[in-house]
PDB file of N, CA and C in Angstrom:
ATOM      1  N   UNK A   1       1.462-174.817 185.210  1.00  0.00           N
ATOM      2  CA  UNK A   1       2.110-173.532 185.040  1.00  0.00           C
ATOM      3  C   UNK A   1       1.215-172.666 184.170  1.00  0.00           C
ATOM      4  N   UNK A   2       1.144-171.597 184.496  1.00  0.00           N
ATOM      5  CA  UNK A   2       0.220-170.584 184.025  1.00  0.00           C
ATOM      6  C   UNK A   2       0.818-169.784 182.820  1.00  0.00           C
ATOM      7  N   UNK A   3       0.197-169.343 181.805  1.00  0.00           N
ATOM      8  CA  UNK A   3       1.109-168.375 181.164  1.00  0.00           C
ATOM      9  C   UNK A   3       1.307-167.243 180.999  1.00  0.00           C
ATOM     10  N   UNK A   4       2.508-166.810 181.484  1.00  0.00           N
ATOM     11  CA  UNK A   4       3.307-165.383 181.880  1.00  0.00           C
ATOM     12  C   UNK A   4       3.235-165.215 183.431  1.00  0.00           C
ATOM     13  N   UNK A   5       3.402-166.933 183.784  1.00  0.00           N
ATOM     14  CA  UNK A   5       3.796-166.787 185.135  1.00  0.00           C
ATOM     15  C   UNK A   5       5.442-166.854 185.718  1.00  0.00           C
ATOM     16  N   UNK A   6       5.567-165.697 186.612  1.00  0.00           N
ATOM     17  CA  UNK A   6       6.650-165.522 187.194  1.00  0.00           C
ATOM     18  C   UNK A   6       7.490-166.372 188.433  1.00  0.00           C
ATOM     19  N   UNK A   7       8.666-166.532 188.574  1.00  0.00           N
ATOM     20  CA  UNK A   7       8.989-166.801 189.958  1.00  0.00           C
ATOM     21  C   UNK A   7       9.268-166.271 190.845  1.00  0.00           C
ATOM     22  N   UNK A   8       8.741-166.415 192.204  1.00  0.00           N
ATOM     23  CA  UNK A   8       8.731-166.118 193.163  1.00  0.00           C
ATOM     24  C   UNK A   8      10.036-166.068 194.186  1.00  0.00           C
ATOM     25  N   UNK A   9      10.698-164.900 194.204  1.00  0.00           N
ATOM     26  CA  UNK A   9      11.729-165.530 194.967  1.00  0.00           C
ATOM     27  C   UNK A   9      12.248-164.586 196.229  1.00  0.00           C
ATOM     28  N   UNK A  10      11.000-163.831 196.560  1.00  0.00           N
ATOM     29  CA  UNK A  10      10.895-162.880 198.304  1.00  0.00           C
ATOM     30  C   UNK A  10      10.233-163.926 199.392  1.00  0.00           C
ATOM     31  N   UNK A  11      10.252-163.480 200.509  1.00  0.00           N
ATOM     32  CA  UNK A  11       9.777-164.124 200.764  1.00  0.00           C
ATOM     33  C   UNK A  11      10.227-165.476 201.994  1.00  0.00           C
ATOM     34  N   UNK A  12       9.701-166.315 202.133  1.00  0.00           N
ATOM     35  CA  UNK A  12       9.898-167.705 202.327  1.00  0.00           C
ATOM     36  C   UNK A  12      10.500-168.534 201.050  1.00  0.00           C
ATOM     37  N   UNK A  13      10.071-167.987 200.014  1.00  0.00           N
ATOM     38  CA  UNK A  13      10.630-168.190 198.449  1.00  0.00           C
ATOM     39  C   UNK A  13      12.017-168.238 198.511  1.00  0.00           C
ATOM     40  N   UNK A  14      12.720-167.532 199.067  1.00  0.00           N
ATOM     41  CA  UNK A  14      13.994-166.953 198.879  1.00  0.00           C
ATOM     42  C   UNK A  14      14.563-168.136 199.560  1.00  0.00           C
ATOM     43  N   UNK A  15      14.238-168.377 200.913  1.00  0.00           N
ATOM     44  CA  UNK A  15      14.889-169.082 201.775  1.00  0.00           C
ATOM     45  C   UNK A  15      14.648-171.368 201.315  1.00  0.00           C
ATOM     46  N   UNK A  16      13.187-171.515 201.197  1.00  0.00           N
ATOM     47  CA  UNK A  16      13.270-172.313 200.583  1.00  0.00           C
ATOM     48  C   UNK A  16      12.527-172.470 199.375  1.00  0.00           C
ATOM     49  N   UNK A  17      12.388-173.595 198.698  1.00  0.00           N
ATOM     50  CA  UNK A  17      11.536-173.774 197.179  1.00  0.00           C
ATOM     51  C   UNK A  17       9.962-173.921 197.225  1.00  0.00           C
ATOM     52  N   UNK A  18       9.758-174.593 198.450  1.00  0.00           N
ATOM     53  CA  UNK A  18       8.148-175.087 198.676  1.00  0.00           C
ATOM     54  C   UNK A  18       7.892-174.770 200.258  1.00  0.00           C
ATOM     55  N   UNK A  19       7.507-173.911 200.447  1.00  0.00           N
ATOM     56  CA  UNK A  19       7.401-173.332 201.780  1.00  0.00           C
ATOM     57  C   UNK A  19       5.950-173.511 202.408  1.00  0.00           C
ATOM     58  N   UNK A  20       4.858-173.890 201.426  1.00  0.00           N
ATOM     59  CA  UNK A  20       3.806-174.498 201.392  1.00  0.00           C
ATOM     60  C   UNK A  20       4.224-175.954 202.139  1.00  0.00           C
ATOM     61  N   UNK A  21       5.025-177.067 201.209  1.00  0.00           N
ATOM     62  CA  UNK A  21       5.315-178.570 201.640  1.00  0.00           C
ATOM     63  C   UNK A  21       5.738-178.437 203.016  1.00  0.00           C
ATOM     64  N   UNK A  22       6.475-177.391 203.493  1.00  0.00           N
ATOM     65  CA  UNK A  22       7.546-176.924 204.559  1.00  0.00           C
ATOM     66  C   UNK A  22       6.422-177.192 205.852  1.00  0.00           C
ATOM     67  N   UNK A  23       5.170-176.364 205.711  1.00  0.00           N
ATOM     68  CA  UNK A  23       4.274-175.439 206.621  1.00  0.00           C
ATOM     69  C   UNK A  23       3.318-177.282 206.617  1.00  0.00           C
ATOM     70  N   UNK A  24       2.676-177.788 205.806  1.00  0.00           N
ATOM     71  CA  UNK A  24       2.342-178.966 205.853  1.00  0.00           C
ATOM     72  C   UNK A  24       3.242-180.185 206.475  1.00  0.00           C
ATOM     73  N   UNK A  25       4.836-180.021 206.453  1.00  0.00           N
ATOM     74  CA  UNK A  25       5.768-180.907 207.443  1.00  0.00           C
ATOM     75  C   UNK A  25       5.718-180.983 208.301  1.00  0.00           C
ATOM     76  N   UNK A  26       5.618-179.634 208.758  1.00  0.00           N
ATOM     77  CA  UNK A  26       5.331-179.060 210.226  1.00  0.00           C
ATOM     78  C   UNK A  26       4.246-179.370 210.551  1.00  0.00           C
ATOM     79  N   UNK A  27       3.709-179.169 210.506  1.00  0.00           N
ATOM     80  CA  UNK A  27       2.008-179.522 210.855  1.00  0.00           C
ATOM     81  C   UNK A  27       2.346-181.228 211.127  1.00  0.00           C
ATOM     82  N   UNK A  28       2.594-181.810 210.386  1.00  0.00           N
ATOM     83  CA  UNK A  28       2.512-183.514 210.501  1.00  0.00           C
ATOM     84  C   UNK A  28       3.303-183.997 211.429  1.00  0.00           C
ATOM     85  N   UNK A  29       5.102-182.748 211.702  1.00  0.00           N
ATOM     86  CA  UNK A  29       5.892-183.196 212.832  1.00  0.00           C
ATOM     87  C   UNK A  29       5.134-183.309 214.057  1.00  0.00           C
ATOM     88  N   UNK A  30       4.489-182.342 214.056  1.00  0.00           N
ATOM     89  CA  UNK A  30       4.085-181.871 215.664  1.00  0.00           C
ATOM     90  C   UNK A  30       2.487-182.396 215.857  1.00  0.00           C
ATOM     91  N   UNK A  31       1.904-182.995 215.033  1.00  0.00           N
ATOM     92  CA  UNK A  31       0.483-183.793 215.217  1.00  0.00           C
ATOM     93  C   UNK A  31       0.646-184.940 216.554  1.00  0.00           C
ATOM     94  N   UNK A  32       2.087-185.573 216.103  1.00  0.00           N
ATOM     95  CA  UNK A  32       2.085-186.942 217.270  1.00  0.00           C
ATOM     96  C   UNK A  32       1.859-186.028 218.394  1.00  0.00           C
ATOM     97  N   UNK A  33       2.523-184.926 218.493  1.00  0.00           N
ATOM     98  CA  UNK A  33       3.111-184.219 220.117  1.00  0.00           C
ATOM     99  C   UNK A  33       1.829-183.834 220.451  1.00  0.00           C
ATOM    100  N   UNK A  34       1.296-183.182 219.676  1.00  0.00           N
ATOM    101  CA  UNK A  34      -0.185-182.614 219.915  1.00  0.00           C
ATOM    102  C   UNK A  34      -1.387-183.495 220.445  1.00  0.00           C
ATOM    103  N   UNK A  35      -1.187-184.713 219.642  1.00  0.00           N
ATOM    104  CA  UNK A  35      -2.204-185.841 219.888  1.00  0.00           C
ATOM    105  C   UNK A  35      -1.831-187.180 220.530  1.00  0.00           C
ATOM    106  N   UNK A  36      -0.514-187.164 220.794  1.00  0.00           N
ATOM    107  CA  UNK A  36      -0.148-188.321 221.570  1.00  0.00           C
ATOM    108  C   UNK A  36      -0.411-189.598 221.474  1.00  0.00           C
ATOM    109  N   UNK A  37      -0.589-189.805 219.856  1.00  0.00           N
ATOM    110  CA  UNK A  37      -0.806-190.956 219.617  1.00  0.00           C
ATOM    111  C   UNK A  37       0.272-191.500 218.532  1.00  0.00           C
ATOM    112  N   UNK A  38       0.457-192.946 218.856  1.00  0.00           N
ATOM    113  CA  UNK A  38       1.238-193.375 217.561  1.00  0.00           C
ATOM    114  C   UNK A  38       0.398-193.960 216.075  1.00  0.00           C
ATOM    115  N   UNK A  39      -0.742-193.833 216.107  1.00  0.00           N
ATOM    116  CA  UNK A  39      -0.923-193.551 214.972  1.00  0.00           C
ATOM    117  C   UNK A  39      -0.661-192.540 214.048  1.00  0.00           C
ATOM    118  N   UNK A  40      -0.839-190.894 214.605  1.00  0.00           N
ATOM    119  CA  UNK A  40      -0.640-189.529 214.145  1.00  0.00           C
ATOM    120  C   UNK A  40       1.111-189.990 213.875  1.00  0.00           C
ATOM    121  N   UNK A  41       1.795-190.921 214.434  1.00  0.00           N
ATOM    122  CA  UNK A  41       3.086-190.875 214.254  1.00  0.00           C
ATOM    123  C   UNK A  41       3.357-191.683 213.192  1.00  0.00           C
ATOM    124  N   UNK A  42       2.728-192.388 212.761  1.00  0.00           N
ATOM    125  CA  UNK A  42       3.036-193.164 211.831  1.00  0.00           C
ATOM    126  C   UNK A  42       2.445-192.937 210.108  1.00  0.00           C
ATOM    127  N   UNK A  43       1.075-191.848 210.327  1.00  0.00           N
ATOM    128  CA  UNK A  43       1.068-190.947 209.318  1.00  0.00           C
ATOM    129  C   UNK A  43       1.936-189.730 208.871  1.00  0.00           C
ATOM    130  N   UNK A  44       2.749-189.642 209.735  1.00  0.00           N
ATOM    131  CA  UNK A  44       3.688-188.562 209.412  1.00  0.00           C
ATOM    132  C   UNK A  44       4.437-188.913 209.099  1.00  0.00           C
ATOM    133  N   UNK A  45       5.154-190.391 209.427  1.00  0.00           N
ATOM    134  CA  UNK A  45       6.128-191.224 208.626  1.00  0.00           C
ATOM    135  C   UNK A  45       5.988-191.429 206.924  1.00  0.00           C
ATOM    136  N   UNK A  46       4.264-191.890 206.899  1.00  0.00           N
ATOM    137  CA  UNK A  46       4.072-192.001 205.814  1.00  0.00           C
ATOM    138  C   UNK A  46       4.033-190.492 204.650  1.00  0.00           C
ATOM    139  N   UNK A  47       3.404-189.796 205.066  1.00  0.00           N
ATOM    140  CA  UNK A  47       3.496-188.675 204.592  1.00  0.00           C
ATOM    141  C   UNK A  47       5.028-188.112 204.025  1.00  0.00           C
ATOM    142  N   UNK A  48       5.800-188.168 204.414  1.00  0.00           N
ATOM    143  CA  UNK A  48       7.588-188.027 203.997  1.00  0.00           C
ATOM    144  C   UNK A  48       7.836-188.608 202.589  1.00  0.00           C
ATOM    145  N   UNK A  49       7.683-189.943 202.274  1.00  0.00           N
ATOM    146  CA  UNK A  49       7.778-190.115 201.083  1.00  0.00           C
ATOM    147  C   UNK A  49       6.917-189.662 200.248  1.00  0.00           C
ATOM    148  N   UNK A  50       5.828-189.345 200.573  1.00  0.00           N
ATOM    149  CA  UNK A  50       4.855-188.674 199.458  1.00  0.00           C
ATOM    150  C   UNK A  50       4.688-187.687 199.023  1.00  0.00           C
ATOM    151  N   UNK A  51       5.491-186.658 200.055  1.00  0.00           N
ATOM    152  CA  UNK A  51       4.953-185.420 199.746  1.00  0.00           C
ATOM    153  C   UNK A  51       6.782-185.345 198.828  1.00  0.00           C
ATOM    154  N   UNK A  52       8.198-185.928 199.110  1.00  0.00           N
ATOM    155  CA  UNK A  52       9.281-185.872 198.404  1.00  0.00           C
ATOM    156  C   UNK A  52       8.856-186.502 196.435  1.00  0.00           C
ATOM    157  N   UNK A  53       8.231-187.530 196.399  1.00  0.00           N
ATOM    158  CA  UNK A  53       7.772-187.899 195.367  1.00  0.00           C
ATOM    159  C   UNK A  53       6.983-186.519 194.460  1.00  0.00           C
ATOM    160  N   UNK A  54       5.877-186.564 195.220  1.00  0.00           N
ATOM    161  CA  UNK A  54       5.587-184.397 194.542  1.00  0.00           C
ATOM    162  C   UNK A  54       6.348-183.766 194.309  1.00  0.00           C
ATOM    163  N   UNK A  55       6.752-183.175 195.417  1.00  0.00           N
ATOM    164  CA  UNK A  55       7.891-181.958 194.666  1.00  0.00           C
ATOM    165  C   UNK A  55       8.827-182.791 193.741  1.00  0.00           C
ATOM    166  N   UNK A  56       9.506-183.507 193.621  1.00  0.00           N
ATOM    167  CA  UNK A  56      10.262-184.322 192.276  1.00  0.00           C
ATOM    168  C   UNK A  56       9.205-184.147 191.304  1.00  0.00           C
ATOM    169  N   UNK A  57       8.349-184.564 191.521  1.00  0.00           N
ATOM    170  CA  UNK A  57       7.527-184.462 190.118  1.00  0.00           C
ATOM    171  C   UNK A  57       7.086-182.986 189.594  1.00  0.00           C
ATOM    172  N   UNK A  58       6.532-182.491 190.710  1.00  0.00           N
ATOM    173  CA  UNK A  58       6.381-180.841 190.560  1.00  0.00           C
ATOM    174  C   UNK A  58       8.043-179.848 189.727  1.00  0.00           C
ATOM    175  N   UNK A  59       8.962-180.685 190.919  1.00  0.00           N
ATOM    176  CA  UNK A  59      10.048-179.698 190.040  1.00  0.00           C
ATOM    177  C   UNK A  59      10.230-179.948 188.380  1.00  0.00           C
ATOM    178  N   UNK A  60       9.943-180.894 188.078  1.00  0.00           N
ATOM    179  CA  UNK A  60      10.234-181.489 186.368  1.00  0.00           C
ATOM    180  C   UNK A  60       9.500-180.605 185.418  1.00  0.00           C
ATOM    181  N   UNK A  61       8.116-180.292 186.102  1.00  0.00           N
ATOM    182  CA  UNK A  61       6.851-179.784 185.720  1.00  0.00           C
ATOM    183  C   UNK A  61       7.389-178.157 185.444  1.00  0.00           C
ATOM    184  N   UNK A  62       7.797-177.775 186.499  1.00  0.00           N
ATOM    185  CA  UNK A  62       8.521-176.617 186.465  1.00  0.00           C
ATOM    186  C   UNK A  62       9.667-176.055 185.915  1.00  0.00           C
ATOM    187  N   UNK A  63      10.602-177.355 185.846  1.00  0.00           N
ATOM    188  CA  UNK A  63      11.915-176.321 184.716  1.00  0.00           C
ATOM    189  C   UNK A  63      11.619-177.069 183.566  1.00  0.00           C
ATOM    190  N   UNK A  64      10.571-177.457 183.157  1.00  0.00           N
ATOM    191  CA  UNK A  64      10.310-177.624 181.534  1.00  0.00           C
ATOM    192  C   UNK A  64       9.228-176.169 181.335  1.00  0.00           C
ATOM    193  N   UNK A  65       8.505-175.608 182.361  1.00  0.00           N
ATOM    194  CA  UNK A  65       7.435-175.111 181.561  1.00  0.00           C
ATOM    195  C   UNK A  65       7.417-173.833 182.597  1.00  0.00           C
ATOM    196  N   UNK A  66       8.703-173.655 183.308  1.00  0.00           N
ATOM    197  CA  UNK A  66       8.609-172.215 184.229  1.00  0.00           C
ATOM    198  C   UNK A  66       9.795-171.402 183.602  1.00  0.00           C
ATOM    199  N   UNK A  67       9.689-170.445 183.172  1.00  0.00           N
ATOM    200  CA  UNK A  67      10.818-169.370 182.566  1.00  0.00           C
ATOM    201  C   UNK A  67      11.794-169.323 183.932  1.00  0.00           C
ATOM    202  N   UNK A  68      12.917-169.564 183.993  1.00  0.00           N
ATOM    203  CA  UNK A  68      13.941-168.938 185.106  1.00  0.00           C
ATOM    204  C   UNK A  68      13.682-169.779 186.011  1.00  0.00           C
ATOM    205  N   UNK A  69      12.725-171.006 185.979  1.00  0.00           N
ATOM    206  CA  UNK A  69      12.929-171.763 187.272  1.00  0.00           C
ATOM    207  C   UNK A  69      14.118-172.792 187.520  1.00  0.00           C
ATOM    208  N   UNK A  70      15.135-172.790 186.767  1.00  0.00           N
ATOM    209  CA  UNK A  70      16.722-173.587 186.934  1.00  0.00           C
ATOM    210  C   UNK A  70      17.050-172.356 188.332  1.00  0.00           C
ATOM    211  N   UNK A  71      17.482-171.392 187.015  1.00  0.00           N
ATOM    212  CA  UNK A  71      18.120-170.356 188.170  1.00  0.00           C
ATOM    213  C   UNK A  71      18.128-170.431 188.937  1.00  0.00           C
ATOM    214  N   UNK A  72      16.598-170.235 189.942  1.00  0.00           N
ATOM    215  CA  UNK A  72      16.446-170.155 191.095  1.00  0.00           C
ATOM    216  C   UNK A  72      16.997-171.263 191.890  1.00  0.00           C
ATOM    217  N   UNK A  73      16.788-172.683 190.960  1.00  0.00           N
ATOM    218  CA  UNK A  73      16.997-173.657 191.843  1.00  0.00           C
ATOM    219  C   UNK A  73      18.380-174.024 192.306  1.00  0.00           C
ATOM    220  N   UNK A  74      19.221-172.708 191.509  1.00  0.00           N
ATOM    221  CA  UNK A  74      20.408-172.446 191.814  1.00  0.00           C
ATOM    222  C   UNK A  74      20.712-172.032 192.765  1.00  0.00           C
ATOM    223  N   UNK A  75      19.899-170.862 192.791  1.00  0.00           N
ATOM    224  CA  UNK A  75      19.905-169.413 194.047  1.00  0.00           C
ATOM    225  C   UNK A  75      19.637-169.949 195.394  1.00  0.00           C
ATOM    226  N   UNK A  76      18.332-170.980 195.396  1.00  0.00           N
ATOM    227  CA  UNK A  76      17.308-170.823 196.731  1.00  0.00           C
ATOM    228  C   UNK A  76      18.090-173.175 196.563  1.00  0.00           C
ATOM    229  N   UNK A  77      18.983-173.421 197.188  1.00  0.00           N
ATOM    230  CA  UNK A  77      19.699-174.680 197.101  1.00  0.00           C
ATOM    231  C   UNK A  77      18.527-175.482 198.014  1.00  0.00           C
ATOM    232  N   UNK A  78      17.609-175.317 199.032  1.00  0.00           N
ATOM    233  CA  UNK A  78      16.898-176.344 200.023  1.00  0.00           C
ATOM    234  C   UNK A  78      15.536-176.515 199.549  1.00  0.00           C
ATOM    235  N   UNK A  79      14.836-177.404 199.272  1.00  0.00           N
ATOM    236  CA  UNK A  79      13.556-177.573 198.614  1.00  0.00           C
ATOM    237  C   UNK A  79      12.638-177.018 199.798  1.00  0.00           C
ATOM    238  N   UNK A  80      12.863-178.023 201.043  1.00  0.00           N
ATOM    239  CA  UNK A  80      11.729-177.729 201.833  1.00  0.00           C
ATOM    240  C   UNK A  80      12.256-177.298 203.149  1.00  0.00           C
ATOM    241  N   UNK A  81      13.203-178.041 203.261  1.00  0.00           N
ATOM    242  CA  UNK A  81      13.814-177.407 204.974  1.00  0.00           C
ATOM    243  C   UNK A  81      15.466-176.927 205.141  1.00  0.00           C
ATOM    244  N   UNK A  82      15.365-175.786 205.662  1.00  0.00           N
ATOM    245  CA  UNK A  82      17.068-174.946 205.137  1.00  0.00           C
ATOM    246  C   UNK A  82      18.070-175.676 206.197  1.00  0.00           C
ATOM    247  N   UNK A  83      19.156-175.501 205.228  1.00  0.00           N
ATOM    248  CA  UNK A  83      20.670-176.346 205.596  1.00  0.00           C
ATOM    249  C   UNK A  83      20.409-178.148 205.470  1.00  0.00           C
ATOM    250  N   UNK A  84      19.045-178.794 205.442  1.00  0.00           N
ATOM    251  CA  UNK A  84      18.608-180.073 205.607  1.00  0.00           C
ATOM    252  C   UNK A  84      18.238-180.626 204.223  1.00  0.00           C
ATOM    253  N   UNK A  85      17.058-179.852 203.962  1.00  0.00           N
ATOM    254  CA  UNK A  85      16.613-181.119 202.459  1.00  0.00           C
ATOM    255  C   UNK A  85      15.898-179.556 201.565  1.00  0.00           C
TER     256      UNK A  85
END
């Protein structure tokens, strides 16, 4: 966290928390379809717990040392994918 950094909350912000993790999910859903292999499918399996382990750790990082980042996590309720997670 930077200092006299703000939160972000236009946007993809608004709708979910990590819209970055979101755009990287995606990418990993649709690799098997793209590449038709079950390996690409089984890195995307793996990838799920790792990238949930981050943001947990990232969020801690953030409402100790982000001004107003509870709030939001009030406002904007889906980390990475809306109505889901």
């Amino acid at each position: 966290v930077q200092e006299d950094q703000k939160v972000i909350v236009t946007g993809l912000y608004g709708v979910v928390r990590h819209p970055m993790y979101m755009s990287t999910l995606l990418l990993f859903l649709t690799m098997p379809l793209v590449l038709g292999s079950p390996l690409s499918f089984g890195i995307m399996l793996a990838y799920i717990p790792i990238i949930a382990k981050r943001i947990r750790n990232e969020e801690k990082v953030l409402e100790i040392g982000l001004s107003g980042y509870r709030e939001y996590k009030e406002r904007v309720r889906y980390k990475v994918i809306p109505f889901v997670w």
